[in-house]
N, C-alpha and C. Protein backbone atom coordinates (compact mmCIF):
# COMPACT_ATOMS: atom_id res chain seq x y z
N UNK A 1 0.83 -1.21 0.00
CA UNK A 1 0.00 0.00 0.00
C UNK A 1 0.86 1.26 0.00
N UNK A 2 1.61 1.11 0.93
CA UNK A 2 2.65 2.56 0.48
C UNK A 2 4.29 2.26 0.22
N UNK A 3 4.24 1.68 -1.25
CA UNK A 3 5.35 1.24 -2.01
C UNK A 3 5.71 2.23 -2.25
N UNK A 4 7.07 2.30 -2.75
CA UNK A 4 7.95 3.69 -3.25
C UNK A 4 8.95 2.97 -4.27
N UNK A 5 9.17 4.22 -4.95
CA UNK A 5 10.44 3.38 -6.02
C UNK A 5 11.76 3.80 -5.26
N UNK A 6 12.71 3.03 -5.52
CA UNK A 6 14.14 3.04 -5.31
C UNK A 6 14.94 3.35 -6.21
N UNK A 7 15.48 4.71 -6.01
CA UNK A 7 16.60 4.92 -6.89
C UNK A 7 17.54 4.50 -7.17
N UNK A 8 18.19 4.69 -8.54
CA UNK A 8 19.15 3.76 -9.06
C UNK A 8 20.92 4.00 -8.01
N UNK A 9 20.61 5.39 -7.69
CA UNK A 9 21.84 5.23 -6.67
C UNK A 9 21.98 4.49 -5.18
N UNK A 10 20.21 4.55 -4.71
CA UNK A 10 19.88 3.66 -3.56
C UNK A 10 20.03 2.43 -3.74
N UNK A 11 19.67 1.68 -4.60
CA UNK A 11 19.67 0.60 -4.98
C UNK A 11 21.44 0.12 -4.98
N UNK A 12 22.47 0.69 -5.45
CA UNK A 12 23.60 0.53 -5.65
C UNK A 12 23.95 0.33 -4.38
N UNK A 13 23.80 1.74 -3.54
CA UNK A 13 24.38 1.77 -2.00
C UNK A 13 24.21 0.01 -1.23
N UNK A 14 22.77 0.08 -1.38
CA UNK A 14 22.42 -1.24 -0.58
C UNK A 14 23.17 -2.42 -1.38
N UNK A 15 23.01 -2.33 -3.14
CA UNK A 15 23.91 -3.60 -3.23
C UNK A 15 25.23 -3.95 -2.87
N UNK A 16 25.85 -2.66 -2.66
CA UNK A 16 27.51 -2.45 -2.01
C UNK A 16 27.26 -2.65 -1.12
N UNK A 17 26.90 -2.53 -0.03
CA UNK A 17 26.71 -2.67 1.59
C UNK A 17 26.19 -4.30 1.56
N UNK A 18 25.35 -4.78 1.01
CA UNK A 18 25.11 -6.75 0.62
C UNK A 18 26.55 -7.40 0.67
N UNK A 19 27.33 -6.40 -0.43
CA UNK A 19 28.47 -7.47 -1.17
C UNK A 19 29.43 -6.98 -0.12
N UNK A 20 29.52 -6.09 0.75
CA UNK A 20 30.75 -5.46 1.67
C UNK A 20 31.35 -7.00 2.56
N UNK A 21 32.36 -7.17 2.61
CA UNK A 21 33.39 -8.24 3.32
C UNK A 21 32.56 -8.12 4.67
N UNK A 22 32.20 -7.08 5.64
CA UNK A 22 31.94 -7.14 6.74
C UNK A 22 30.89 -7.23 6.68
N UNK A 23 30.08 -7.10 6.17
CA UNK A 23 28.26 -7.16 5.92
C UNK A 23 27.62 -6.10 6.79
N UNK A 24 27.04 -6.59 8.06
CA UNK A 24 26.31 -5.37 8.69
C UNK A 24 27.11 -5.27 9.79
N UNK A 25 27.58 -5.87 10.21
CA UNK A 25 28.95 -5.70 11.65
C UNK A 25 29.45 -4.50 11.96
N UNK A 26 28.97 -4.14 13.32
CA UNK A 26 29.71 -2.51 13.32
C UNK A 26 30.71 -2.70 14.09
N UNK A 27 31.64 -1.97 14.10
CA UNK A 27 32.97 -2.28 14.91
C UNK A 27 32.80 -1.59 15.90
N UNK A 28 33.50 -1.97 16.87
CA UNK A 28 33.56 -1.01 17.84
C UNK A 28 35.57 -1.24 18.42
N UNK A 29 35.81 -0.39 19.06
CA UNK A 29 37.40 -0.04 19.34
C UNK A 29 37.16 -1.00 20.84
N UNK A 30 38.13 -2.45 20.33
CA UNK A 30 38.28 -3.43 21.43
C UNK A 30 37.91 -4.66 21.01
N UNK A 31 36.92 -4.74 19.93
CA UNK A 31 36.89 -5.76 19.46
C UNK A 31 37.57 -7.05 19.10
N UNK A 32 37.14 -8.47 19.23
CA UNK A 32 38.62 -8.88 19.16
C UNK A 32 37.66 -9.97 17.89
N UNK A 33 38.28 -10.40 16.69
CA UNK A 33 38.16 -10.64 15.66
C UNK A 33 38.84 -12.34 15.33
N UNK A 34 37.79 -13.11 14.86
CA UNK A 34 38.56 -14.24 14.13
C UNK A 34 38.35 -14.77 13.38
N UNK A 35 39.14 -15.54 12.31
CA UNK A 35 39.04 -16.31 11.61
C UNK A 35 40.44 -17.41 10.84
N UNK A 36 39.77 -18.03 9.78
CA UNK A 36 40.39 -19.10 10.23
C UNK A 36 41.65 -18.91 8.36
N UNK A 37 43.14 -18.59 9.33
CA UNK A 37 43.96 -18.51 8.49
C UNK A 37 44.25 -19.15 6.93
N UNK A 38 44.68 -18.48 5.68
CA UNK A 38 45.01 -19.60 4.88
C UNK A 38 46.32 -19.65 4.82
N UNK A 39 47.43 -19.93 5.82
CA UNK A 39 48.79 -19.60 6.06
C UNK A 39 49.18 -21.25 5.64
N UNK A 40 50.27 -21.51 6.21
CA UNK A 40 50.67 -22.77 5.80
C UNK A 40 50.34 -23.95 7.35
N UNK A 41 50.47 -22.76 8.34
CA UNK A 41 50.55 -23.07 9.31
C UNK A 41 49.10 -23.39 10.09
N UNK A 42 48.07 -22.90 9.41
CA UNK A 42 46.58 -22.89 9.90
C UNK A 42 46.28 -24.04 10.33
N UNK A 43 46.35 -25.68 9.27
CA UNK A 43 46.18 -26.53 9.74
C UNK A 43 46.75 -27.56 10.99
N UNK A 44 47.57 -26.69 11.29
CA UNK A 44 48.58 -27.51 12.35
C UNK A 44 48.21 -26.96 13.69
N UNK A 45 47.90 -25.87 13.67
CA UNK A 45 46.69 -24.94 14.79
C UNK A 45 45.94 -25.14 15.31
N UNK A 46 45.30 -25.56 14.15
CA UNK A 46 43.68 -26.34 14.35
C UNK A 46 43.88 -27.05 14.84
N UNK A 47 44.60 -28.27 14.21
CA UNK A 47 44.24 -29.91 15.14
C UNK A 47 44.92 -29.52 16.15
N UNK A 48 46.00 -29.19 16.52
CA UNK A 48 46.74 -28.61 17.88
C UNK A 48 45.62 -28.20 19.42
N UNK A 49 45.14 -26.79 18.28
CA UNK A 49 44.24 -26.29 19.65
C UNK A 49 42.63 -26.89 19.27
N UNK A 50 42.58 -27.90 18.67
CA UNK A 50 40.87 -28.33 18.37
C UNK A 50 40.11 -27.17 18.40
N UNK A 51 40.42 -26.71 17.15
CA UNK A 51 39.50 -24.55 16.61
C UNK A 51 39.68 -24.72 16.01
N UNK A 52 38.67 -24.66 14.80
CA UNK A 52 38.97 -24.25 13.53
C UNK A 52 39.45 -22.77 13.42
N UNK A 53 39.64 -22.27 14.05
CA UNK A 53 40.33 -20.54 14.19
C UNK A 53 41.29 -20.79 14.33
N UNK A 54 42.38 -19.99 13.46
CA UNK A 54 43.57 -20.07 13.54
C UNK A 54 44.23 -18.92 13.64
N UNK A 55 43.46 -17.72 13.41
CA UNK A 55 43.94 -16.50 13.28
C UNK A 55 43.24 -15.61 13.98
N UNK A 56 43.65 -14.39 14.64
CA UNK A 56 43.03 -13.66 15.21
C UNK A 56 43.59 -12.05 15.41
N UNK A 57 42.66 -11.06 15.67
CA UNK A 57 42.95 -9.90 16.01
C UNK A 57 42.66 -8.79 16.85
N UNK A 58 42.98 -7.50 17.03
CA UNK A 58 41.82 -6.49 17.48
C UNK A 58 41.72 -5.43 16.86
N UNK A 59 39.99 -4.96 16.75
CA UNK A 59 39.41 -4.31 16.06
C UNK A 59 40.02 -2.45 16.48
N UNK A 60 40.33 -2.08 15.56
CA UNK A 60 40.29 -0.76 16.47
C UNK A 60 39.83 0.30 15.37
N UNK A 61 38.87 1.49 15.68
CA UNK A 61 38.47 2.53 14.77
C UNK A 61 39.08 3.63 15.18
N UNK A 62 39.07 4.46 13.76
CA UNK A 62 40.14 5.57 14.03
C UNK A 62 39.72 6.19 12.93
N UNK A 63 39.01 7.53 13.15
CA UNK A 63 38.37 8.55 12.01
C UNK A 63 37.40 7.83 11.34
N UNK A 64 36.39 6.90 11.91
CA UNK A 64 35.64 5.77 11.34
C UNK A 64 35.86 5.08 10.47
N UNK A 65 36.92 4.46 10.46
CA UNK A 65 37.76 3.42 9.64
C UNK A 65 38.17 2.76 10.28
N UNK A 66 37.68 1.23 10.52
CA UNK A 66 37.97 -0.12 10.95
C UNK A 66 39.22 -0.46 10.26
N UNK A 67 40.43 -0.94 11.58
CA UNK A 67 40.83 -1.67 10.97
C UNK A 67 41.32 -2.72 11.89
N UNK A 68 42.29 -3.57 11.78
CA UNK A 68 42.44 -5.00 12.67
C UNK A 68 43.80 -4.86 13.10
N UNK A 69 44.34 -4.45 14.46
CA UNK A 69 45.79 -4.85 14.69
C UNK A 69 46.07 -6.30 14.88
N UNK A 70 47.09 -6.81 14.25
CA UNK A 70 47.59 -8.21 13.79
C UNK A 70 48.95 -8.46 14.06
N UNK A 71 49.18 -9.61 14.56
CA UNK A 71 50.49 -10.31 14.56
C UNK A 71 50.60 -10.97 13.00
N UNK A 72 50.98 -10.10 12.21
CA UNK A 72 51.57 -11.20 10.88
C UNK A 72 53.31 -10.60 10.86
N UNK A 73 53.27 -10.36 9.22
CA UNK A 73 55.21 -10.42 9.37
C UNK A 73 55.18 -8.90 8.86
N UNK A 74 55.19 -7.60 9.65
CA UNK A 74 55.66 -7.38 11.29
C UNK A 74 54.16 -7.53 11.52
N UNK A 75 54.06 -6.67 13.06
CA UNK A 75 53.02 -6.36 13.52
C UNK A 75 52.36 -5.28 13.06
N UNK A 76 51.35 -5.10 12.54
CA UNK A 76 50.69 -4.17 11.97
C UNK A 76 49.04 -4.02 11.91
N UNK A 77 48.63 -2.83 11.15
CA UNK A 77 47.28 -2.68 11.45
C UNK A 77 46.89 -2.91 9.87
N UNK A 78 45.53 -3.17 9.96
CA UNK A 78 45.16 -3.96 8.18
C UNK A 78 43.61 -3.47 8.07
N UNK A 79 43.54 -2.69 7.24
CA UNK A 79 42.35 -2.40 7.06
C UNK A 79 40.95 -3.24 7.20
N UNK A 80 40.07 -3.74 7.95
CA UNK A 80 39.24 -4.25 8.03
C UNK A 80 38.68 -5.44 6.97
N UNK A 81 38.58 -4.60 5.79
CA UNK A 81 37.87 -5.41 4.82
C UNK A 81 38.68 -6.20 4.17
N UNK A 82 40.23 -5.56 4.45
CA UNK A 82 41.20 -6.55 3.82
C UNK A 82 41.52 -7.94 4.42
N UNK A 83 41.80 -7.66 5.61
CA UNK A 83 41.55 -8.71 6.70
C UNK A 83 40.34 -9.69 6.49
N UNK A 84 39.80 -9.39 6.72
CA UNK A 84 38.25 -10.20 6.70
C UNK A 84 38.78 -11.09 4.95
N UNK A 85 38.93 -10.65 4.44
CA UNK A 85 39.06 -11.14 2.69
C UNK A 85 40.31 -12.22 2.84
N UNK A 86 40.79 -11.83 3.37
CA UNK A 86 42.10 -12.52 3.23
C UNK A 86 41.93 -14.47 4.12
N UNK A 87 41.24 -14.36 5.33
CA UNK A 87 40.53 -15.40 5.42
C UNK A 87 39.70 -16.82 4.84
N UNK A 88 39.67 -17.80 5.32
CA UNK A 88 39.18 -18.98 4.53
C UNK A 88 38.02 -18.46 4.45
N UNK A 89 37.23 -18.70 3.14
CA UNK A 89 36.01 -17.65 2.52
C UNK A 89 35.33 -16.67 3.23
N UNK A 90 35.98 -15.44 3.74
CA UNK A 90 36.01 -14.45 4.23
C UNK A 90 35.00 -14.70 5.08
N UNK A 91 34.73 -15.97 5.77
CA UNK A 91 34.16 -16.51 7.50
C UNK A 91 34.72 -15.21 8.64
N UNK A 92 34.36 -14.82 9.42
CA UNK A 92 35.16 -14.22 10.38
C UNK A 92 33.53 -14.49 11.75
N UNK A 93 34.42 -14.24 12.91
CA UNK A 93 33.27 -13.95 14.07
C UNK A 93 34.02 -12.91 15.20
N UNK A 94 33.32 -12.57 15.72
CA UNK A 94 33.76 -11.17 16.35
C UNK A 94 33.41 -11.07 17.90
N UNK A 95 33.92 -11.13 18.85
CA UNK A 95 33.64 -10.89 20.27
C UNK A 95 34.25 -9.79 20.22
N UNK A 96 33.12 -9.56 21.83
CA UNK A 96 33.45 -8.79 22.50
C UNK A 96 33.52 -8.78 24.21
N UNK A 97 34.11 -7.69 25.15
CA UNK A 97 33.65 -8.16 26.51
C UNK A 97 32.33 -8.06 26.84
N UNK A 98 31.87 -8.73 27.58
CA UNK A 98 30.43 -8.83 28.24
C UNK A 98 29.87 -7.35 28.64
N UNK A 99 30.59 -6.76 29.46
CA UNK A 99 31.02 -5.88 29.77
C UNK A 99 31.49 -4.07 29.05
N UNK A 100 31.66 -4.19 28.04
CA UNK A 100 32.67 -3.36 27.11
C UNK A 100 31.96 -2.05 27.75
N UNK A 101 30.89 -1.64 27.51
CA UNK A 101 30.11 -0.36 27.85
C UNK A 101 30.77 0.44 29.15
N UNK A 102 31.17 -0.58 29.71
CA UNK A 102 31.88 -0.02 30.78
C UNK A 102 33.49 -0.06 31.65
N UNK A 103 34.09 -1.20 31.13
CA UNK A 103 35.36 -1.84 31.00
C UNK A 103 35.79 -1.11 30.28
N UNK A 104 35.75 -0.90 28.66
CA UNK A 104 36.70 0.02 27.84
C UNK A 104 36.07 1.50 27.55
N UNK A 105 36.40 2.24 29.06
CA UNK A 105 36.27 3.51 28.80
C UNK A 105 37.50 4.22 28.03
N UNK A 106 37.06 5.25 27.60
CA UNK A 106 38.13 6.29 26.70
C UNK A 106 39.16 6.03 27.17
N UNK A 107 39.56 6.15 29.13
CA UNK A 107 40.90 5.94 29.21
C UNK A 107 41.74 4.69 29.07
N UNK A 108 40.81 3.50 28.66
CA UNK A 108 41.31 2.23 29.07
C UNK A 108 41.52 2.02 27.66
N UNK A 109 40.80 2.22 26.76
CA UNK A 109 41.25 1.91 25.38
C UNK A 109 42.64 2.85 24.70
N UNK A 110 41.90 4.26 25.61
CA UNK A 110 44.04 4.90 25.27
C UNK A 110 45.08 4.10 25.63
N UNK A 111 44.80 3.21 27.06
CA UNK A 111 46.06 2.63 27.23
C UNK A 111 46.48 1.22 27.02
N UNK A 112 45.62 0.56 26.01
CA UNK A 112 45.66 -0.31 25.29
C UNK A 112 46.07 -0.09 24.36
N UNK A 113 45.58 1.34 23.61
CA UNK A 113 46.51 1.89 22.21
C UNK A 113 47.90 1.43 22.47
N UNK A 114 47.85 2.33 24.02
CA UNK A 114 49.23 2.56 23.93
C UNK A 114 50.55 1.69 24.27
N UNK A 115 49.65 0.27 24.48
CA UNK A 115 50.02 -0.88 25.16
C UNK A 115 50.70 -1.67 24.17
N UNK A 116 49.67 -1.52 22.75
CA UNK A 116 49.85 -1.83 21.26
C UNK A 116 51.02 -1.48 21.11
N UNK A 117 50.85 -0.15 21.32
CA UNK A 117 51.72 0.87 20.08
C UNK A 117 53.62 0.31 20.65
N UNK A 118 53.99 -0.33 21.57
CA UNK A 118 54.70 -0.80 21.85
C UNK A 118 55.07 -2.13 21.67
N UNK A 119 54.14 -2.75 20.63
CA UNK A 119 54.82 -4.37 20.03
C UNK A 119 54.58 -4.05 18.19
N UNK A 120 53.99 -2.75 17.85
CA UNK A 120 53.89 -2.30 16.51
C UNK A 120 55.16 -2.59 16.00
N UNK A 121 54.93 -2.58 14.98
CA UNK A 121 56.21 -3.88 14.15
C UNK A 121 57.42 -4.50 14.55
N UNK A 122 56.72 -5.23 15.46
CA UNK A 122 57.68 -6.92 15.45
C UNK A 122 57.41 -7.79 14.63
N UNK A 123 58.96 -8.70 14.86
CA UNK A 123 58.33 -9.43 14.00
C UNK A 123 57.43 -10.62 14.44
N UNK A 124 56.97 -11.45 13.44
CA UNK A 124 56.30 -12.31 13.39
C UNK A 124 56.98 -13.67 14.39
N UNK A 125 56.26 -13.92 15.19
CA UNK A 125 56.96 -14.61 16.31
C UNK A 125 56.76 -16.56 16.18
N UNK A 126 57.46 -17.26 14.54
CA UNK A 126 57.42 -18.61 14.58
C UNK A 126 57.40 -19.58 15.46
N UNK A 127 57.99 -19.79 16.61
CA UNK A 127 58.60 -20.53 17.73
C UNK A 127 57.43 -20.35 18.94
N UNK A 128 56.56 -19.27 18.80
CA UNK A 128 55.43 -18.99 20.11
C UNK A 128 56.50 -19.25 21.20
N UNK A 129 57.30 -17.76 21.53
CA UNK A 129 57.59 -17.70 22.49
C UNK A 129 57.47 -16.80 23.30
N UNK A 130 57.19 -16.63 24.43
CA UNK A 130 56.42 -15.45 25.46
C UNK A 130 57.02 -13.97 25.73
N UNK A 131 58.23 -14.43 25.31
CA UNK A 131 58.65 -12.55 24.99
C UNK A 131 58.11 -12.00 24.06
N UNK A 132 58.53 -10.21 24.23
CA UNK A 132 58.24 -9.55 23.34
C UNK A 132 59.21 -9.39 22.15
N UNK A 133 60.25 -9.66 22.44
CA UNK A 133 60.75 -9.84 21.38
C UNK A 133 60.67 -10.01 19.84
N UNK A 134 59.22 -11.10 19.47
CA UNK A 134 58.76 -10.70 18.41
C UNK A 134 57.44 -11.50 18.56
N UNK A 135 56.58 -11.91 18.40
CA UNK A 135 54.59 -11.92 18.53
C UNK A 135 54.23 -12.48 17.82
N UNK A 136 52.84 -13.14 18.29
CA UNK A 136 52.27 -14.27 17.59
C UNK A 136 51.13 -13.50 17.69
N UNK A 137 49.77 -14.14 16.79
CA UNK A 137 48.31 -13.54 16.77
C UNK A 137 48.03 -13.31 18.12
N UNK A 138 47.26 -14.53 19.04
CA UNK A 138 46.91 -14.21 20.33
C UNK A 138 47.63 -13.69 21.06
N UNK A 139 48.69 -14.26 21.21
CA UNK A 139 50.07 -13.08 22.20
C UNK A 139 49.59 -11.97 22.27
N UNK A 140 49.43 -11.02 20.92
CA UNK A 140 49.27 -9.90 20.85
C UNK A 140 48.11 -9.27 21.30
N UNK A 141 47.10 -9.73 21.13
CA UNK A 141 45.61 -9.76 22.12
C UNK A 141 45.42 -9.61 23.04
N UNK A 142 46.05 -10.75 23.84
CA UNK A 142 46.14 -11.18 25.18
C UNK A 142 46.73 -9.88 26.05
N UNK A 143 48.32 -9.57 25.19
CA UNK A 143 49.20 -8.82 26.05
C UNK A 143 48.22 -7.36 25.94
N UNK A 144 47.85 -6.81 25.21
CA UNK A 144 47.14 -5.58 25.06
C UNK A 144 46.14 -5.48 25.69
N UNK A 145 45.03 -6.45 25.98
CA UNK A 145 44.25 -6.69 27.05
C UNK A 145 44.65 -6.60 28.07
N UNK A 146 46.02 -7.17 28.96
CA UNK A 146 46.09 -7.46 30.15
C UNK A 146 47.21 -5.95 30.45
N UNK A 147 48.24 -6.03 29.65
CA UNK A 147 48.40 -4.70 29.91
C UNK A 147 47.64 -3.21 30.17
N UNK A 148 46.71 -3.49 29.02
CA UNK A 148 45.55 -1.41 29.25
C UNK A 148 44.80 -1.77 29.14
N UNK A 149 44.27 -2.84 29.72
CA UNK A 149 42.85 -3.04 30.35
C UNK A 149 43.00 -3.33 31.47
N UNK A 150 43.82 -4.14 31.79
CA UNK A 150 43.69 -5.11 32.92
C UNK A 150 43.14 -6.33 33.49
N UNK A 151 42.87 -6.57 32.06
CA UNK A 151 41.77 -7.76 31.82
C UNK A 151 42.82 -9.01 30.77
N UNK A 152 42.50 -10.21 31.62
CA UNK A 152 43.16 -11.45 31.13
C UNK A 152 42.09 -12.55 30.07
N UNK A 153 41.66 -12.46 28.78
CA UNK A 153 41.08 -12.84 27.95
C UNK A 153 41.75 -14.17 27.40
N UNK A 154 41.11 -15.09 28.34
CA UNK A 154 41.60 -16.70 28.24
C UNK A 154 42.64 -16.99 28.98
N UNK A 155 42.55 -18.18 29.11
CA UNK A 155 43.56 -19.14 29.69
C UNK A 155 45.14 -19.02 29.22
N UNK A 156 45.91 -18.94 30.32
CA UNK A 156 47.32 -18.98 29.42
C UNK A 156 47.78 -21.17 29.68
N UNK A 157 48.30 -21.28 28.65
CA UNK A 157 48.84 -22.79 29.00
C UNK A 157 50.12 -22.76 28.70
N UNK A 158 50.79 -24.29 28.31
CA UNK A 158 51.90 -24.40 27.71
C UNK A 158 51.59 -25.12 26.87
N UNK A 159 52.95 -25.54 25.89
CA UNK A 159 52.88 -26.38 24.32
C UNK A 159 52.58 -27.38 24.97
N UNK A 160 52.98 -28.13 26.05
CA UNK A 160 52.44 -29.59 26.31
C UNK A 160 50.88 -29.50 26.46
N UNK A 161 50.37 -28.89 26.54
CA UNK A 161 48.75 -28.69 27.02
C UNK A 161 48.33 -29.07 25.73
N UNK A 162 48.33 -28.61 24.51
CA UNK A 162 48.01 -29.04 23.06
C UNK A 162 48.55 -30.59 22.67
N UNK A 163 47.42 -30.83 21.73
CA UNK A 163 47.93 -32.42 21.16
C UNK A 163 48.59 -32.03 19.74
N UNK A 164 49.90 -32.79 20.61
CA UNK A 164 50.82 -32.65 18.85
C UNK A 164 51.08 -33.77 18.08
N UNK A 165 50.04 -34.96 18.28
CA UNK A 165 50.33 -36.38 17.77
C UNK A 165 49.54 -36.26 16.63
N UNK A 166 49.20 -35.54 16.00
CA UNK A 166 48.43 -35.18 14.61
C UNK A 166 50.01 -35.44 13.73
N UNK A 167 50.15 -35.93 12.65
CA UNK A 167 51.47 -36.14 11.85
C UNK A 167 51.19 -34.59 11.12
N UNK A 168 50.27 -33.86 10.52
CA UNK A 168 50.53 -32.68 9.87
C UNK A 168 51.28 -31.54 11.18
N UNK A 169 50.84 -32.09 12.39
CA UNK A 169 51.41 -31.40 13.71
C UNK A 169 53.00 -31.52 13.59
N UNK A 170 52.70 -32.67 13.98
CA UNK A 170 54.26 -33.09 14.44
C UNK A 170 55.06 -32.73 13.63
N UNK A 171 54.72 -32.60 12.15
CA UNK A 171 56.08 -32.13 10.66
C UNK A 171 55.55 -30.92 11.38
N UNK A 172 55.13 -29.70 11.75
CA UNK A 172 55.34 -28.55 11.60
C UNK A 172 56.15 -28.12 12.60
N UNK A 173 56.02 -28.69 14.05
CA UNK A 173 56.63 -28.79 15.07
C UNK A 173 57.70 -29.28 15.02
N UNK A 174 58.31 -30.30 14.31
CA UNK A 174 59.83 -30.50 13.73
C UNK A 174 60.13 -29.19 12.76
N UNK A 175 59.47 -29.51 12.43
CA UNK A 175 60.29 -28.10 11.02
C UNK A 175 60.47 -27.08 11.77
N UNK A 176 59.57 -26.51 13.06
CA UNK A 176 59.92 -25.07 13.75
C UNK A 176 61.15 -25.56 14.72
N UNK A 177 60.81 -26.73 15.74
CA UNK A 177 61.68 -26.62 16.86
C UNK A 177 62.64 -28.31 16.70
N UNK A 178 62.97 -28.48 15.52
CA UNK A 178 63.71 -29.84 15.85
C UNK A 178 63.27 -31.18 16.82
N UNK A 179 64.21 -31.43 17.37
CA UNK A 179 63.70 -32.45 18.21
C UNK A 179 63.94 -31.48 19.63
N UNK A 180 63.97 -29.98 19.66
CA UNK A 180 64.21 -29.90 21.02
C UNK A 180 63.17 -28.37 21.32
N UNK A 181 61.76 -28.75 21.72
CA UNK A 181 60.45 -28.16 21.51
C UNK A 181 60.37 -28.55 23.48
N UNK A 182 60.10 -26.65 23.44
CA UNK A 182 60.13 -26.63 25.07
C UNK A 182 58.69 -26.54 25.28
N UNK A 183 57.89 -27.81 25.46
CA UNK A 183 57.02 -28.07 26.17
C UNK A 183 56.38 -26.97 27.24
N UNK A 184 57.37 -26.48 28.01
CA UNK A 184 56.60 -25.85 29.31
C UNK A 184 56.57 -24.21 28.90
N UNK A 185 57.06 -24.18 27.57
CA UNK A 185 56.39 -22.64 27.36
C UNK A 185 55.25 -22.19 27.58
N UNK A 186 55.26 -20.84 27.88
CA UNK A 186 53.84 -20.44 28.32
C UNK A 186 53.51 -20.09 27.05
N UNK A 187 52.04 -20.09 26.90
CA UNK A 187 51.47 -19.85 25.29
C UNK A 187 49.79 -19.63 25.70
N UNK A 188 49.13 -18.33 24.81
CA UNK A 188 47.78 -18.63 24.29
C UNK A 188 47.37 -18.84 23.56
N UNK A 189 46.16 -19.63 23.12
CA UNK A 189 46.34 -20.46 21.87
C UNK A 189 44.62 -19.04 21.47
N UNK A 190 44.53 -19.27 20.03
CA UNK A 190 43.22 -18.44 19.47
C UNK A 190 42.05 -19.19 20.67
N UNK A 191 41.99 -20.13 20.53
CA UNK A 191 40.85 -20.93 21.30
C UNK A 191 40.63 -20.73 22.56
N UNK A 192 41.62 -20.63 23.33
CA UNK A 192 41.53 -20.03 24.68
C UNK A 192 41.14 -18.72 24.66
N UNK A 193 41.30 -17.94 24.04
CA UNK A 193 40.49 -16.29 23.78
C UNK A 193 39.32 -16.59 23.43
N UNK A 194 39.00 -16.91 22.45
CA UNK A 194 37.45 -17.31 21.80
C UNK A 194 36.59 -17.69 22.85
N UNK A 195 37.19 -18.87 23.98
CA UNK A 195 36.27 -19.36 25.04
C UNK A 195 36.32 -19.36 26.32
N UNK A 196 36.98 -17.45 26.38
CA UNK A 196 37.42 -16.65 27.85
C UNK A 196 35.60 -16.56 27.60
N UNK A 197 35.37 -16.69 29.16
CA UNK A 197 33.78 -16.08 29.70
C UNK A 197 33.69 -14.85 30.01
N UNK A 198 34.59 -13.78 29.79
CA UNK A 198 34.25 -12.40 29.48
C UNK A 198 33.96 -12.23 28.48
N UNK A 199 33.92 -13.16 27.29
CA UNK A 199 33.59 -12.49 25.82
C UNK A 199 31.97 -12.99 25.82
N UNK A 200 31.30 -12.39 24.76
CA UNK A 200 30.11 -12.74 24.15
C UNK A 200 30.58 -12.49 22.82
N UNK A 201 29.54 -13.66 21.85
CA UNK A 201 29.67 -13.26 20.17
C UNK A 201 28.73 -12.34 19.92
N UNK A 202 29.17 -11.02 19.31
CA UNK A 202 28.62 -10.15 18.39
C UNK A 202 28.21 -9.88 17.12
N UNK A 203 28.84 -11.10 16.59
CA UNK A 203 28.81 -10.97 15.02
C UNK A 203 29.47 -12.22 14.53
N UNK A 204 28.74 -13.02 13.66
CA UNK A 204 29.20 -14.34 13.02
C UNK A 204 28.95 -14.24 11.48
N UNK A 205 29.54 -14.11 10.27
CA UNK A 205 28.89 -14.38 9.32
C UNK A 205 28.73 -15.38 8.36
């Protein structure tokens, strides 16, 4: 009864916003982002930490432009939609804290910036080892959380805690650490973030 026509530029907007990598997902600054790597290393992750997530990040906006700070090779920030694309068929899901409304006030997310802005290009950390020295995906999460927030997002374990009797495991775990793989490193794996009970899912697509 009260139909209207749609203009040919309306019509466009909405079909761009359909086809957009993020779809309707609004970001918000704290967000923490995942999906599931196409690295070489993704599958050895997976069966490792039983997640199909292998990759992960945090969301941060800046002049309303999303983008994802990341542990790849260095540490850096990646525009949103690129991120999301770059993923096994641009799958991603998105937590957040339970909490956020009031946990990441203005000052707590400055000092998470600024928590960041101090592992910004390292390098890419092969070996998952707990210094800063150089960073892995969750590492980088984790430490930015617990540093300027003050908030610990998952479980920390060690490499023995993961099953490495998968044979695509075990060749990757030879190829990184030989036969001499220190077990009692401390490590967070994507999965232990994903299924910290401060998060809720916000967005799955």
């Amino acid at each position: 009864m009260f139909g209207c026509k749609t203009s040919p530029l309306v019509a466009l907007l909405i079909l761009l916003g359909a086809c957009s990598p993020q779809g309707d997902y609004e970001p918000q600054n704290g967000d923490i982002i995942f999906q599931t790597s196409r690295s070489s290393q993704s599958l050895a992750v997976q069966l490792a930490t039983k997640s199909p997530y292998s990759h992960m990040g945090l969301v941060y906006v800046q002049d309303g432009q999303a983008s994802v700070f990341e542990a790849v090779q260095p540490v850096k920030l990646t525009p949103l939609s690129e991120w999301i694309s770059r993923g096994e068929r641009s799958h991603f899901v998105v937590k957040r804290l339970s909490d956020a409304d009031t946990a990441l006030t203005p000052d707590v997310l400055s000092k998470m910036t600024d928590a960041g802005a101090t592992l910004m290009g390292r390098d890419y950390d092969s070996f998952f080892e707990w210094s800063d020295e150089s960073i892995y995906c969750s590492e980088l999460v984790w430490k930015v959380y617990s540093r300027g927030a003050g908030i610990d997002v998952g479980e920390l374990e060690t490499l023995g805690d993961f099953d490495l009797s998968h044979p695509a495991v075990a060749a990757k775990v030879h190829e990184r650490f030989g036969d001499d793989i220190a077990l009692d490193e401390i490590v967070i794996s994507p999965v232990a973030i994903f299924d910290s009970e401060r998060l809720v899912t916000v967005y799955e697509n």
